[in-house]
Protein backbone atom coordinates (compact mmCIF):
# COMPACT_ATOMS: atom_id res chain seq x y z
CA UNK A 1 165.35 55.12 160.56
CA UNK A 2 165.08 52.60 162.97
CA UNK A 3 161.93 50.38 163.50
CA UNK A 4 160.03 51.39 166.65
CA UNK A 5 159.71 47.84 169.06
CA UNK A 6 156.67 47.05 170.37
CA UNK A 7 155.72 46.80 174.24
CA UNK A 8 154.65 43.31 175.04
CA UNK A 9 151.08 44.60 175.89
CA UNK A 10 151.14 45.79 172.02
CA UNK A 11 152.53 42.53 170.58
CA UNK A 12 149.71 40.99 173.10
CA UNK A 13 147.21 43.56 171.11
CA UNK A 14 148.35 42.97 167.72
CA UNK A 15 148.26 39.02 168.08
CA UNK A 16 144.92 39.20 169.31
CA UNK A 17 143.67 41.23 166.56
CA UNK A 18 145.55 39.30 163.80
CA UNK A 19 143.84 36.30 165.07
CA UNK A 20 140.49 37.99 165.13
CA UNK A 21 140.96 37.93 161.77
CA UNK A 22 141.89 34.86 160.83
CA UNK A 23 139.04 33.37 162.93
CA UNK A 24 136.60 35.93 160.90
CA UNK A 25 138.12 34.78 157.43
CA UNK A 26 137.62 30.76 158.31
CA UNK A 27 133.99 31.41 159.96
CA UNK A 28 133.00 32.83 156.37
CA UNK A 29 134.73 30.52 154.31
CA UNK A 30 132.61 27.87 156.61
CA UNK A 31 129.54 29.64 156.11
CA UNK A 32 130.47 30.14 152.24
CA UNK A 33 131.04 26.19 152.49
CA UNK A 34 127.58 25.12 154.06
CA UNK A 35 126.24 27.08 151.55
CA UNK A 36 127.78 25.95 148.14
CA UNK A 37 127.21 21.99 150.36
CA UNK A 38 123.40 23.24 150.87
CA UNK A 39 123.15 24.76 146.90
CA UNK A 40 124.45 20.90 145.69
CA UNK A 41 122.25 19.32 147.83
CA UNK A 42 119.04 20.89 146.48
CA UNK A 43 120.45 20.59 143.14
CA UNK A 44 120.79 16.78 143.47
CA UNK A 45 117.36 16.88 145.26
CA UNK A 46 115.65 19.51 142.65
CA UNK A 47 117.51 19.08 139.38
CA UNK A 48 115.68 21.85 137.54
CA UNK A 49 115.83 24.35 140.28
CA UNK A 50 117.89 27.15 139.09
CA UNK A 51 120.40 29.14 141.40
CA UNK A 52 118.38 32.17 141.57
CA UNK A 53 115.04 29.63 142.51
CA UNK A 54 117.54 27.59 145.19
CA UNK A 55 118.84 30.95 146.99
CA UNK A 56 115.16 32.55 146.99
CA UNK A 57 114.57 29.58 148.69
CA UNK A 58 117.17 29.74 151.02
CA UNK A 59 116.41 33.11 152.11
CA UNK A 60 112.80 32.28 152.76
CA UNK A 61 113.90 29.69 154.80
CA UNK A 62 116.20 31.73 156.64
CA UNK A 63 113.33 34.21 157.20
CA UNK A 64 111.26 31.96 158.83
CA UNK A 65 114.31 30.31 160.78
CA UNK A 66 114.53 34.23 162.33
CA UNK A 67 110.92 34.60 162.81
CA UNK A 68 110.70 31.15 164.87
């Protein structure tokens, strides 16, 4: 069986949506960055601070970010 060939519109397609992707995977390994950069910061700042007490935190203050 032979493979089918793709139009150039569908190649067009295809690359778009495999770089969607990409771009989607780096913009959470960003965010996923910030956040492990933001967790050491308060860690340095708040040395008994547990995890659970740093991301509570965090999410309060991203409450308030969305309320503003």
């Amino acid at each position: 069986m032979k493979p089918t060939k793709l139009t150039k519109e569908q190649q067009q397609k295809s690359l778009e949506w495999d770089a969607d992707v990409v771009m989607e995977q780096i913009q959470m390994q960003e965010s996923s960055h910030r956040r492990m950069a933001a967790l050491v910061e308060y860690q340095l700042a708040y040395p008994d601070m547990t995890i659970r007490e740093f991301f509570a935190m965090a999410s309060e203050d991203e409450d308030e970010e969305e309320e503003e």
